[in-house]
PDB file of N, CA and C in Angstrom:
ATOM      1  N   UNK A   1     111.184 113.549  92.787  1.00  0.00           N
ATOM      2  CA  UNK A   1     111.608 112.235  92.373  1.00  0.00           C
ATOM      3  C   UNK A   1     113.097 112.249  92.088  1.00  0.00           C
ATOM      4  N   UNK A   2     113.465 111.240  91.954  1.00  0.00           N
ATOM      5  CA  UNK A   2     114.922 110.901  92.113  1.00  0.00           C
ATOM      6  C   UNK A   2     115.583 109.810  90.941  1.00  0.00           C
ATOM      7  N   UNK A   3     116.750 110.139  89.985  1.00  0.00           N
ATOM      8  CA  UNK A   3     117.014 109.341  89.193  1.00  0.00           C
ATOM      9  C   UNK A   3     117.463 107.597  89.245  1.00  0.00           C
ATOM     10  N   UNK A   4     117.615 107.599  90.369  1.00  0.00           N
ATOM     11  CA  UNK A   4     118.061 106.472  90.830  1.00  0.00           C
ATOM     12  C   UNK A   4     116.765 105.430  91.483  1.00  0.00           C
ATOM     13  N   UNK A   5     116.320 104.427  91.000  1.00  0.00           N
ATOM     14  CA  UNK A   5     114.955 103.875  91.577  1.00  0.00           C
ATOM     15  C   UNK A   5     115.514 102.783  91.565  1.00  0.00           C
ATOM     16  N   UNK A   6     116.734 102.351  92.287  1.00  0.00           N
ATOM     17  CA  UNK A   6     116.848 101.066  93.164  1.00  0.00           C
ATOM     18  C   UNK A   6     115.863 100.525  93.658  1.00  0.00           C
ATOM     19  N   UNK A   7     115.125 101.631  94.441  1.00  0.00           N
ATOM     20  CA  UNK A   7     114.707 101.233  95.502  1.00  0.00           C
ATOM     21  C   UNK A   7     113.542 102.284  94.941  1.00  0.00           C
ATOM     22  N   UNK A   8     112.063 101.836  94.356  1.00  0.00           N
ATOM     23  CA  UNK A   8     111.607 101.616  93.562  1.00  0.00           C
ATOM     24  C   UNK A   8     110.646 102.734  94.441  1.00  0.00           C
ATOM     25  N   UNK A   9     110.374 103.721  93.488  1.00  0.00           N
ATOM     26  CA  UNK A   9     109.190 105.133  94.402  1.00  0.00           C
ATOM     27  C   UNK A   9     110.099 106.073  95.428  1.00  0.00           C
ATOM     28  N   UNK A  10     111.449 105.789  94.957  1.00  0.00           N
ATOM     29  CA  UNK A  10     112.160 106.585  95.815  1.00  0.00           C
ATOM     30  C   UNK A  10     112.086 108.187  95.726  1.00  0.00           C
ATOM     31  N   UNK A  11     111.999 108.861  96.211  1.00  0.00           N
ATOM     32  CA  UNK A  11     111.841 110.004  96.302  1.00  0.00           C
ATOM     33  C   UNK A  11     112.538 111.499  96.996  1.00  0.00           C
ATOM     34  N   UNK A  12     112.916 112.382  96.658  1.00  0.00           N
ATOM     35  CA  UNK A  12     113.042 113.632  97.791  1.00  0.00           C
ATOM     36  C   UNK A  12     112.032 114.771  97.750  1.00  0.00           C
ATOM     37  N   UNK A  13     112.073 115.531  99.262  1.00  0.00           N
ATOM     38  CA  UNK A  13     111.335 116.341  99.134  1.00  0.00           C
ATOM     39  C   UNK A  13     112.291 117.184 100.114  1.00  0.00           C
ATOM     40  N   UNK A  14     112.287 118.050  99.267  1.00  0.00           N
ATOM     41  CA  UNK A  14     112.973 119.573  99.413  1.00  0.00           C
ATOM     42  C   UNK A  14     112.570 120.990  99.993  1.00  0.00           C
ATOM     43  N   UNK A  15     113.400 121.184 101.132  1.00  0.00           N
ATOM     44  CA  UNK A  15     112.216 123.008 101.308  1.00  0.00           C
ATOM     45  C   UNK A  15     112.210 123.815 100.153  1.00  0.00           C
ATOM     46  N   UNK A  16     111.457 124.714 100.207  1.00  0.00           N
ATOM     47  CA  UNK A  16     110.909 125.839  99.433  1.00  0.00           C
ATOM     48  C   UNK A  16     111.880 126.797  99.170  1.00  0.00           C
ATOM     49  N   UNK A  17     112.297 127.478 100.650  1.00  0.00           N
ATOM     50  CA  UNK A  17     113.454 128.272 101.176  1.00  0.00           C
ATOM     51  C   UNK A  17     114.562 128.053 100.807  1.00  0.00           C
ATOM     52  N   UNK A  18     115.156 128.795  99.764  1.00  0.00           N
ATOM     53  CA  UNK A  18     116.711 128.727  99.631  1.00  0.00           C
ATOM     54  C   UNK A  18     117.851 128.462 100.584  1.00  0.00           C
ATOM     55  N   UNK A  19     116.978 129.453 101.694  1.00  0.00           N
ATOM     56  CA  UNK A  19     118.777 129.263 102.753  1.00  0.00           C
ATOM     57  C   UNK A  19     118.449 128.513 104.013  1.00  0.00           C
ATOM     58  N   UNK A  20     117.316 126.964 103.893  1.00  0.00           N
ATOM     59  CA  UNK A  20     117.030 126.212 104.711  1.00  0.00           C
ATOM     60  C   UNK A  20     117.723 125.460 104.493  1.00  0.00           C
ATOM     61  N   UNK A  21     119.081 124.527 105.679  1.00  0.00           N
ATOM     62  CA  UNK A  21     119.793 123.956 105.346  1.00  0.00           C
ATOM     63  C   UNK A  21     119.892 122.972 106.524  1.00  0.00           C
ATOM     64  N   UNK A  22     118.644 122.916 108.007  1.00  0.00           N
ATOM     65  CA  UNK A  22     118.685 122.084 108.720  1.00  0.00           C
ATOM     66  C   UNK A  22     117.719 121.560 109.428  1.00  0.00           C
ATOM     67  N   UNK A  23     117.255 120.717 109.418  1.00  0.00           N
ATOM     68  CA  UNK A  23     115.833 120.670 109.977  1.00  0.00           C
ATOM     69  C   UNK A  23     115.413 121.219 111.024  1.00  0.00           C
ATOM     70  N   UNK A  24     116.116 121.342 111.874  1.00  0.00           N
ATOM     71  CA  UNK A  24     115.797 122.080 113.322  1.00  0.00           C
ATOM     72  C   UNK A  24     115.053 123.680 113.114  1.00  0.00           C
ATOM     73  N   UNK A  25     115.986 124.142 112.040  1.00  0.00           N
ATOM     74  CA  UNK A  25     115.538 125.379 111.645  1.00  0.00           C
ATOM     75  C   UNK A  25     114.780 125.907 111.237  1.00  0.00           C
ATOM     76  N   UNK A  26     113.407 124.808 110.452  1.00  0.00           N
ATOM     77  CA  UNK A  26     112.280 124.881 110.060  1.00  0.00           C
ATOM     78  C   UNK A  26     111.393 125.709 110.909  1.00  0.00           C
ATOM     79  N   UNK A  27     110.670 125.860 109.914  1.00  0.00           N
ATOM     80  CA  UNK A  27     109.378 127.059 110.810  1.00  0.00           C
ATOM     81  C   UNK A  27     108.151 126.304 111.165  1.00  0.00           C
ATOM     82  N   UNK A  28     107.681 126.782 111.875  1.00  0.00           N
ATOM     83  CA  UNK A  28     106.120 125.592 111.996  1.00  0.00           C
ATOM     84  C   UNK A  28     105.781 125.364 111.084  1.00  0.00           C
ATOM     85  N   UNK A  29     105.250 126.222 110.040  1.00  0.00           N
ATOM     86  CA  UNK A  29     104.427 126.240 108.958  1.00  0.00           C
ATOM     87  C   UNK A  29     105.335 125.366 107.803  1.00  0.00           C
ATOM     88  N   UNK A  30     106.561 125.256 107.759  1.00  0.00           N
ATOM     89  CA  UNK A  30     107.599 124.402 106.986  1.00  0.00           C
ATOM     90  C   UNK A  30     107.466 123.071 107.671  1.00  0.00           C
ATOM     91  N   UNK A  31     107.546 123.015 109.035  1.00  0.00           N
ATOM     92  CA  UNK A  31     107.268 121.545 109.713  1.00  0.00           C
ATOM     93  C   UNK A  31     105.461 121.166 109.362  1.00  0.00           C
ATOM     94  N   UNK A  32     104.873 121.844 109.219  1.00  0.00           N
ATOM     95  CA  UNK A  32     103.545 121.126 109.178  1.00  0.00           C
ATOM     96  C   UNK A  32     103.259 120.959 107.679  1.00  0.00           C
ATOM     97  N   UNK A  33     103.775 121.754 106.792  1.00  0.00           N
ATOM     98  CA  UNK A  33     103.684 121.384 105.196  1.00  0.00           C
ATOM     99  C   UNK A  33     104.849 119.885 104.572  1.00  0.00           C
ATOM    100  N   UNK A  34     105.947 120.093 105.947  1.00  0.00           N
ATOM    101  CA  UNK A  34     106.595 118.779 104.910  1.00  0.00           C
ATOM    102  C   UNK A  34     105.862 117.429 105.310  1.00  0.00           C
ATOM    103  N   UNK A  35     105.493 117.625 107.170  1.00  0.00           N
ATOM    104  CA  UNK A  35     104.167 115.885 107.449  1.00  0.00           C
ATOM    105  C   UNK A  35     102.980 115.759 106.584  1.00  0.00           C
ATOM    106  N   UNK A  36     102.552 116.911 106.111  1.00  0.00           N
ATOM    107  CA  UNK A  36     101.790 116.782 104.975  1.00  0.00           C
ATOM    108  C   UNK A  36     102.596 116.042 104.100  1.00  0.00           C
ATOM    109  N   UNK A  37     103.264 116.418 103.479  1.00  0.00           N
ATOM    110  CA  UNK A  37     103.640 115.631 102.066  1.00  0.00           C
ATOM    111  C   UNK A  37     103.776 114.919 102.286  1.00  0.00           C
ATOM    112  N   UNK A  38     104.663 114.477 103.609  1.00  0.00           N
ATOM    113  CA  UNK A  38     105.475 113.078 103.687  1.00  0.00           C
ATOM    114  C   UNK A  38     104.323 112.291 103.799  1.00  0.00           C
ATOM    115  N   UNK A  39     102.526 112.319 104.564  1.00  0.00           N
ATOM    116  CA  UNK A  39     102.042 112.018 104.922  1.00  0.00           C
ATOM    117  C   UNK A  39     101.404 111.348 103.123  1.00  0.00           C
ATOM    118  N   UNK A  40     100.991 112.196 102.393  1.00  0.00           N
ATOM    119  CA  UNK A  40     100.229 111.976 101.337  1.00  0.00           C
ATOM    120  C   UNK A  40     101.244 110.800 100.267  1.00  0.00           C
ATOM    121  N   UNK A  41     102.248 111.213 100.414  1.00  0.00           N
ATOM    122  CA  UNK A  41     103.497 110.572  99.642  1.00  0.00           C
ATOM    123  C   UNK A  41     103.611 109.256  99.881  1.00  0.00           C
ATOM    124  N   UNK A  42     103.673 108.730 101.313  1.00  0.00           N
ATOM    125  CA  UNK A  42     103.463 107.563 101.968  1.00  0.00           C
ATOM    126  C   UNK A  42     102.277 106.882 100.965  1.00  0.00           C
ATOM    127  N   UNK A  43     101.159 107.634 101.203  1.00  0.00           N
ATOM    128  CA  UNK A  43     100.172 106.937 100.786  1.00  0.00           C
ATOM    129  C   UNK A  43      99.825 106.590  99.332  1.00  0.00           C
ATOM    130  N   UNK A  44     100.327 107.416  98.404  1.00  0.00           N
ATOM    131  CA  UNK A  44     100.590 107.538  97.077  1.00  0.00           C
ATOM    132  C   UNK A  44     101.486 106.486  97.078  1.00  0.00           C
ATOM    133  N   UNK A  45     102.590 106.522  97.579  1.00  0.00           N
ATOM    134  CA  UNK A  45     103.800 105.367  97.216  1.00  0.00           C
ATOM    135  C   UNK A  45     103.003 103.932  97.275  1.00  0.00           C
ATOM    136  N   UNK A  46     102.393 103.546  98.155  1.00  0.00           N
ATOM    137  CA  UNK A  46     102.014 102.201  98.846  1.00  0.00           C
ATOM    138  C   UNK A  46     101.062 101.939  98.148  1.00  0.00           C
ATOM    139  N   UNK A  47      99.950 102.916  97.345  1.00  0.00           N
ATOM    140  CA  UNK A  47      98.761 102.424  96.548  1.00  0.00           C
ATOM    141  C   UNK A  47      99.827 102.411  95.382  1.00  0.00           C
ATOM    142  N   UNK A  48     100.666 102.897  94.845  1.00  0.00           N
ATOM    143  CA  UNK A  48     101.253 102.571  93.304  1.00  0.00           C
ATOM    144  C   UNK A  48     102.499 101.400  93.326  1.00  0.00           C
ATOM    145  N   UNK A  49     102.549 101.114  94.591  1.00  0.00           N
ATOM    146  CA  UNK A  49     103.754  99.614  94.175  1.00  0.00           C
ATOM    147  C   UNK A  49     103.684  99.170  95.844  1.00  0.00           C
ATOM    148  N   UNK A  50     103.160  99.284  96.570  1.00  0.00           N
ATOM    149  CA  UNK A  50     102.277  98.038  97.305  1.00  0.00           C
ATOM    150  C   UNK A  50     103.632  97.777  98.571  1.00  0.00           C
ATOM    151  N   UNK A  51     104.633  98.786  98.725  1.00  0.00           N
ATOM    152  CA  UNK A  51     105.798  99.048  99.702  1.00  0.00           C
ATOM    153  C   UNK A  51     105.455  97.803 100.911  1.00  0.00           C
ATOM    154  N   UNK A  52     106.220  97.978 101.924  1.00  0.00           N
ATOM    155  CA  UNK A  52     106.355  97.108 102.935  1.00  0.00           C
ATOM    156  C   UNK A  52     106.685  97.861 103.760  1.00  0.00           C
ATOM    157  N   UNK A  53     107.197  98.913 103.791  1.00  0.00           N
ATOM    158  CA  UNK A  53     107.736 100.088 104.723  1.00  0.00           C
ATOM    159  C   UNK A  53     108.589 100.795 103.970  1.00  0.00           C
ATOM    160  N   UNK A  54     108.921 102.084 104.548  1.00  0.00           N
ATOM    161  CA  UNK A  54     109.468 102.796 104.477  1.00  0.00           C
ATOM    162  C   UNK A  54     110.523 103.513 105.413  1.00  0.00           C
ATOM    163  N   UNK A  55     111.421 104.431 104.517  1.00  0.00           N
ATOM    164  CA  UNK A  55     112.443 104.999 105.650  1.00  0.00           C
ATOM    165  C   UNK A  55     112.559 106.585 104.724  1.00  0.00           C
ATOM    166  N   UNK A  56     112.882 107.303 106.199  1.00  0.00           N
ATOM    167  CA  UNK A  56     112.513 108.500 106.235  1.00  0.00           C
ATOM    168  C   UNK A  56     114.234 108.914 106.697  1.00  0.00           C
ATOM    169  N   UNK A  57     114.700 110.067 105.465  1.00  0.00           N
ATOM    170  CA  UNK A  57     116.054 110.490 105.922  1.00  0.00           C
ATOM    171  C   UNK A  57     116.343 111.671 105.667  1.00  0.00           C
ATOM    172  N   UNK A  58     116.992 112.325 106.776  1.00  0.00           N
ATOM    173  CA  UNK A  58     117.355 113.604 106.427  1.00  0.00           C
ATOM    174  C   UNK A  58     119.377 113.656 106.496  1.00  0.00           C
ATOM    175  N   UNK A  59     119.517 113.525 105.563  1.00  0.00           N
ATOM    176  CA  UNK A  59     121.350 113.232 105.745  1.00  0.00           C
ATOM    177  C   UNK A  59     122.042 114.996 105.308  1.00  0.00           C
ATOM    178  N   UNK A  60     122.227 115.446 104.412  1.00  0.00           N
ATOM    179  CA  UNK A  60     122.459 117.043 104.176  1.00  0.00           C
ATOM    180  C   UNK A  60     124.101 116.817 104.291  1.00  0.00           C
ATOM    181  N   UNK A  61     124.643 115.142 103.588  1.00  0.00           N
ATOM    182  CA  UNK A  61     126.030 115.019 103.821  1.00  0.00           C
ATOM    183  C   UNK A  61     126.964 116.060 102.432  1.00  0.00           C
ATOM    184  N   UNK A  62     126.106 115.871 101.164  1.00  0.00           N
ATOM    185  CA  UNK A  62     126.701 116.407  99.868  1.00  0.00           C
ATOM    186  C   UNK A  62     125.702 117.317  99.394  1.00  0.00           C
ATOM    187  N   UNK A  63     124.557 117.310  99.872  1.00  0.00           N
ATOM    188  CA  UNK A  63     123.748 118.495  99.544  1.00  0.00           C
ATOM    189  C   UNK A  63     123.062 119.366 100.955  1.00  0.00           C
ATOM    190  N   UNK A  64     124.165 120.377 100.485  1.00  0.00           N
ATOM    191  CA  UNK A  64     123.549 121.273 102.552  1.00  0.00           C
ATOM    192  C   UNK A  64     122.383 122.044 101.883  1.00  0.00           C
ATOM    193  N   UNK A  65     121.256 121.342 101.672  1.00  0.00           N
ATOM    194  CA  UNK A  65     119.517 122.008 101.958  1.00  0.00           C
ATOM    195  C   UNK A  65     118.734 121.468 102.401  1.00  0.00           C
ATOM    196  N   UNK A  66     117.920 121.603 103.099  1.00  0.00           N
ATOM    197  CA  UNK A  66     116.901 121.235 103.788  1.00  0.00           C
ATOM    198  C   UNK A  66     116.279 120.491 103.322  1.00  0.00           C
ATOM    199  N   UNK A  67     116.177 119.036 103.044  1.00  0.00           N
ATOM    200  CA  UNK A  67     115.461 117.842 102.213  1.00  0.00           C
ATOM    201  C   UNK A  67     115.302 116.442 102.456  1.00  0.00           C
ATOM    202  N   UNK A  68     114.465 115.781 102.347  1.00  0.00           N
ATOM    203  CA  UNK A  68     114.244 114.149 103.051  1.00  0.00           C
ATOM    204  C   UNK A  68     114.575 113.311 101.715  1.00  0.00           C
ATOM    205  N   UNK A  69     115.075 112.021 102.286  1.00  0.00           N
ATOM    206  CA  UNK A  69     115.030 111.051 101.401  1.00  0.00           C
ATOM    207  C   UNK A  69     114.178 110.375 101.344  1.00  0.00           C
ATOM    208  N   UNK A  70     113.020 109.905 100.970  1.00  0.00           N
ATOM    209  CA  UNK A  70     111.800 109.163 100.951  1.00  0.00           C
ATOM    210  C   UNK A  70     112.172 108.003 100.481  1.00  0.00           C
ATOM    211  N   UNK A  71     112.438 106.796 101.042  1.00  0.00           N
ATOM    212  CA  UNK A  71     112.701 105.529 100.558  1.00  0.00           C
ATOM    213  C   UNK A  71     111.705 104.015 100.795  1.00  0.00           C
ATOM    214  N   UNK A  72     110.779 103.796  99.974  1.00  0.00           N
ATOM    215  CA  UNK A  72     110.113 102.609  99.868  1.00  0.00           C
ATOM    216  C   UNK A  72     111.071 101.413 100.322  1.00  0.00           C
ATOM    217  N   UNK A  73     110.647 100.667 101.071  1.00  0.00           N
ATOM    218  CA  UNK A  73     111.133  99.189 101.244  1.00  0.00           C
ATOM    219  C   UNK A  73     110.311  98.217 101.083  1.00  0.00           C
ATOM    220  N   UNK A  74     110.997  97.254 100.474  1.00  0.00           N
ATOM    221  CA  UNK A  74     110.651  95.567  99.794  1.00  0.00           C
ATOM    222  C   UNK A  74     111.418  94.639 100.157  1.00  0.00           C
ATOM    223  N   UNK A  75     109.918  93.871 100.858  1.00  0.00           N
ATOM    224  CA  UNK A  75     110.343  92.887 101.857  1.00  0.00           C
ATOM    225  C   UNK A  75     110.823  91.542 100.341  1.00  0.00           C
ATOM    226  N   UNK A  76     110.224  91.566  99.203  1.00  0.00           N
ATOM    227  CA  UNK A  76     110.153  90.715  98.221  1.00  0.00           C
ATOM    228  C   UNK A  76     110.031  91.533  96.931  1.00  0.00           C
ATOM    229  N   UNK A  77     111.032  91.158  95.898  1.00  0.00           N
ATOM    230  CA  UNK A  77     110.864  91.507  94.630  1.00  0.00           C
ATOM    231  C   UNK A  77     109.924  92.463  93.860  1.00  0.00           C
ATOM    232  N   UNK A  78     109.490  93.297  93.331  1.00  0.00           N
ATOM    233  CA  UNK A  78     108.370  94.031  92.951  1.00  0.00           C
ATOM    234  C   UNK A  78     108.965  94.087  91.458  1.00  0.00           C
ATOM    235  N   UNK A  79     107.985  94.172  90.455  1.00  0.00           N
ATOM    236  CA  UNK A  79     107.917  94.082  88.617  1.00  0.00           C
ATOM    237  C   UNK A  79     106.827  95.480  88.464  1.00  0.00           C
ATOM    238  N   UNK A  80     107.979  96.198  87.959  1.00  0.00           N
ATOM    239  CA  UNK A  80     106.587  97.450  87.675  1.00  0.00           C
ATOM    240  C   UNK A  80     107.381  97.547  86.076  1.00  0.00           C
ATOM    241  N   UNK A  81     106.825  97.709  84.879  1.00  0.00           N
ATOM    242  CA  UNK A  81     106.799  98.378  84.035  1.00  0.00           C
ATOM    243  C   UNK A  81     108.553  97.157  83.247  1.00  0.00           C
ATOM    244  N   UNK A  82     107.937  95.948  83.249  1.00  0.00           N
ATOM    245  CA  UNK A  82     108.983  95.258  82.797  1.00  0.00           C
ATOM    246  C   UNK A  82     110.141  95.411  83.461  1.00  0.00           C
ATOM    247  N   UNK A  83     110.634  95.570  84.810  1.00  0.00           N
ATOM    248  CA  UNK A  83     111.599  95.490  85.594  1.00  0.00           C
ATOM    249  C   UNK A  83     111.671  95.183  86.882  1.00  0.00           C
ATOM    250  N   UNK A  84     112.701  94.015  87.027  1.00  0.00           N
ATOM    251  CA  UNK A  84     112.234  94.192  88.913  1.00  0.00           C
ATOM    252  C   UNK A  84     113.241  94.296  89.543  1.00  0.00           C
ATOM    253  N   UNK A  85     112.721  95.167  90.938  1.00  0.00           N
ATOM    254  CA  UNK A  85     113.501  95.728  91.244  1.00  0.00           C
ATOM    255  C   UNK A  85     112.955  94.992  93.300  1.00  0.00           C
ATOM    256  N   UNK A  86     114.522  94.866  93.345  1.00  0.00           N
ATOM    257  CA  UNK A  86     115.163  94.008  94.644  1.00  0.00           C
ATOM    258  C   UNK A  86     115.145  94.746  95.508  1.00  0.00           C
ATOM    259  N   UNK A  87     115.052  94.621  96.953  1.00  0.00           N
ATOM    260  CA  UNK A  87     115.337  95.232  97.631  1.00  0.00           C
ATOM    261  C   UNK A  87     116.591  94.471  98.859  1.00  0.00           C
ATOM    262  N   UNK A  88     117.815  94.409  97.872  1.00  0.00           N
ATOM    263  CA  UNK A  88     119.037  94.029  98.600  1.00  0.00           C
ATOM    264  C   UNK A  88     119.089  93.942 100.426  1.00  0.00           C
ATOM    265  N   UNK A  89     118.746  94.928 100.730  1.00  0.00           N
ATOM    266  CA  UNK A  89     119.104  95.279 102.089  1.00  0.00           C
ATOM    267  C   UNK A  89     117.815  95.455 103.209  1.00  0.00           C
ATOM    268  N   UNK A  90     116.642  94.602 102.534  1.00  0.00           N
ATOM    269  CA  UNK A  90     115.542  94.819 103.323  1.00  0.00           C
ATOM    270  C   UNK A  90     115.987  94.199 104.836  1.00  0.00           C
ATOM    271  N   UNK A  91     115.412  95.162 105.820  1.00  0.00           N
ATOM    272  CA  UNK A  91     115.877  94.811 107.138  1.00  0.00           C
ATOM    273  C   UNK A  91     116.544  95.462 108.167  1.00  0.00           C
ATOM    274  N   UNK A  92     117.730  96.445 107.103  1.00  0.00           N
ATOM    275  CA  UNK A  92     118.683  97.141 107.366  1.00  0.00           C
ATOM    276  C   UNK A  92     118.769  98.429 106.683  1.00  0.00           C
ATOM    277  N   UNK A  93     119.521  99.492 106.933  1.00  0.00           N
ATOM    278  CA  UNK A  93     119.476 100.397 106.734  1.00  0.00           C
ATOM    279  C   UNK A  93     119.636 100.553 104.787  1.00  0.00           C
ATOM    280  N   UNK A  94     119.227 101.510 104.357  1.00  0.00           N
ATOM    281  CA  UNK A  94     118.984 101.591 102.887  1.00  0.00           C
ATOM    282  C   UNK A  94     120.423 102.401 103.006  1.00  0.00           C
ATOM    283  N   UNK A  95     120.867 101.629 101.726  1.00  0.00           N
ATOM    284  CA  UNK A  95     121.877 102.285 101.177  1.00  0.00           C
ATOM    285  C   UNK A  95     122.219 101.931  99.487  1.00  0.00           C
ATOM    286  N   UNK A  96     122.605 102.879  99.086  1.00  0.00           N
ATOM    287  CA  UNK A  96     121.983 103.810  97.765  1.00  0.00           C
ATOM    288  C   UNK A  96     123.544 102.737  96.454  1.00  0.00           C
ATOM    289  N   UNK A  97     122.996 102.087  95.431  1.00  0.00           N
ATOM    290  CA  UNK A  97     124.017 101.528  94.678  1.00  0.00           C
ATOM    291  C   UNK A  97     124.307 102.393  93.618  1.00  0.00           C
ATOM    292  N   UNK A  98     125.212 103.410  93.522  1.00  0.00           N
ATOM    293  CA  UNK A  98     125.248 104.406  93.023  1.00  0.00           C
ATOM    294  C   UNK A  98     125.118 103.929  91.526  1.00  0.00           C
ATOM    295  N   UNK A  99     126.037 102.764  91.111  1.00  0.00           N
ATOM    296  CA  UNK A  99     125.700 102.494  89.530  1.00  0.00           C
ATOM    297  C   UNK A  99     124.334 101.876  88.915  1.00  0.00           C
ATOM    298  N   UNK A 100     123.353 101.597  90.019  1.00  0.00           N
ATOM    299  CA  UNK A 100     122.073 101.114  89.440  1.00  0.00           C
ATOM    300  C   UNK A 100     122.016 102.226  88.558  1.00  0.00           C
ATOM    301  N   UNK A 101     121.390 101.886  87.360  1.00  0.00           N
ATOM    302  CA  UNK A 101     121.019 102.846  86.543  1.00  0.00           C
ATOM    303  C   UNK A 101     119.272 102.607  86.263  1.00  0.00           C
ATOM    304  N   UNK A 102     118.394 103.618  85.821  1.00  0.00           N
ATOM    305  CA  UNK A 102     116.857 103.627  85.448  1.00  0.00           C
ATOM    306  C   UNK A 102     116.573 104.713  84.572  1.00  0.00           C
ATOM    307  N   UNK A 103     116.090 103.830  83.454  1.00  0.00           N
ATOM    308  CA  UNK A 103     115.899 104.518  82.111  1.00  0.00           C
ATOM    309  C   UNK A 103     115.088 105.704  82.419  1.00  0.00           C
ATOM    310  N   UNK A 104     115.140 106.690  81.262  1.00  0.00           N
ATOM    311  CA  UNK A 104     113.969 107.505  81.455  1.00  0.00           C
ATOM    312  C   UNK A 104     112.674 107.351  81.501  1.00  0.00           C
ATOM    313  N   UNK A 105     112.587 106.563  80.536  1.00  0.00           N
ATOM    314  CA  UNK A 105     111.153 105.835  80.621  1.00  0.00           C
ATOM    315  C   UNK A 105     110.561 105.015  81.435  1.00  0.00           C
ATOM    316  N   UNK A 106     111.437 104.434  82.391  1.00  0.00           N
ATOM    317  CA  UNK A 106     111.253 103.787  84.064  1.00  0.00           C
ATOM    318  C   UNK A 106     110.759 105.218  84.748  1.00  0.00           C
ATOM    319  N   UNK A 107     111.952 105.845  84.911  1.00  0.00           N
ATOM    320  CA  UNK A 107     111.621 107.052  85.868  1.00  0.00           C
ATOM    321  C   UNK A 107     110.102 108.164  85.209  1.00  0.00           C
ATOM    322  N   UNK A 108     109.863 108.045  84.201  1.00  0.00           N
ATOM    323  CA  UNK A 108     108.469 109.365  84.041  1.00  0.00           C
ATOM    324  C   UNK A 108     107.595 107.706  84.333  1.00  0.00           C
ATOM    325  N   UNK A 109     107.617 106.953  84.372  1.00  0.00           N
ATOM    326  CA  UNK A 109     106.612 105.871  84.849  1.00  0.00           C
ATOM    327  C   UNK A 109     105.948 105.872  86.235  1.00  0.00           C
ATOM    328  N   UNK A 110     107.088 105.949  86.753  1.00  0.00           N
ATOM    329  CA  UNK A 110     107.266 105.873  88.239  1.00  0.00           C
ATOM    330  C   UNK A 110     107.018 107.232  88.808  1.00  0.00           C
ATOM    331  N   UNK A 111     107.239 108.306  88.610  1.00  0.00           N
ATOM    332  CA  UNK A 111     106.691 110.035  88.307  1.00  0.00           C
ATOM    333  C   UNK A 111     105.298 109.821  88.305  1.00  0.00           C
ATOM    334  N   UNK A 112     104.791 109.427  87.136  1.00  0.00           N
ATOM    335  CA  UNK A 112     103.417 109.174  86.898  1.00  0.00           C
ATOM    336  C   UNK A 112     102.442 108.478  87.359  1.00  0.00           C
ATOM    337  N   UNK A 113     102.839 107.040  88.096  1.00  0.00           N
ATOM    338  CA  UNK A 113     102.228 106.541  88.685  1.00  0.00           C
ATOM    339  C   UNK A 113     102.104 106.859  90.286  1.00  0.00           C
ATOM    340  N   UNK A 114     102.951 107.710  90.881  1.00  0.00           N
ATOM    341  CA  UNK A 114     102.855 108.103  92.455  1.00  0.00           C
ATOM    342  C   UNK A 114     102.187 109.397  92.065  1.00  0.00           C
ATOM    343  N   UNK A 115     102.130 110.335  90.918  1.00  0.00           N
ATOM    344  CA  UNK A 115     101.119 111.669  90.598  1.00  0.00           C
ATOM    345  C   UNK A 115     100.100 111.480  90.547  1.00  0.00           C
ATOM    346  N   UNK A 116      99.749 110.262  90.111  1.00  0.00           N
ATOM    347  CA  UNK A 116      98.118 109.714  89.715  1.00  0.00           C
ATOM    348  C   UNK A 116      98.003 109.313  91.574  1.00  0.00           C
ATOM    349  N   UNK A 117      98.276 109.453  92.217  1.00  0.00           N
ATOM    350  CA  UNK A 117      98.035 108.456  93.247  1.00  0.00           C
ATOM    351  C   UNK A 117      98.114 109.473  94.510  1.00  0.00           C
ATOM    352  N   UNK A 118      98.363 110.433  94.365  1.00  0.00           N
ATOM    353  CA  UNK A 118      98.464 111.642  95.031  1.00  0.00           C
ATOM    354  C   UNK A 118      97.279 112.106  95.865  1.00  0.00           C
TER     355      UNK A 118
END
């Protein structure tokens, strides 16, 4: 999970491997454990806040390791836990408002509700 929940169930998932730093480089067994997650994650995300799609990113611009950006998209407004949260740029590519801020108590919410849903 990720401190920033603009964009509401946002998520990363990270290799295991310390000195994995490109996707190509993955091993089978690293490629078939991350479609797993990504696969279960999807589905966890969409039963705990009801997504519209999603986008799947591997960028490795400021962090060189091997890791996806898991990003929920909202076609319309979503209210989880007394907050709602927009999805500015539905349509188009997601891009990240660095000063959104989300309390702690937003984020172990949002933790908790895609764990339960797992």
């Amino acid at each position: 999970m990720f401190f920033n929940q603009e964009y509401l169930g946002r998520c990363i998932v990270s290799c295991k491997r310390e000195d994995a730093t490109d996707l190509t480089d993955a091993t089978l067994e690293e490629r078939e454990e991350l479609f797993l997650i990504l696969t279960q994650l999807k589905r966890a995300i969409k039963k705990s806040f009801d997504n519209d799609w999603i986008n799947y990113s591997f960028l490795g611009n400021s962090y060189r390791h091997l890791h996806c950006h898991v990003v929920p998209r909202y076609q319309s407004p979503r209210e989880f836990e007394g907050m709602t949260f927009v999805d500015k740029r539905w349509g188009r590519n997601w891009l990240l408002n660095e000063s959104f801020e989300t309390s702690a108590k937003i984020l172990e919410a949002v933790r908790k509700k895609i764990q339960k849903n797992l």
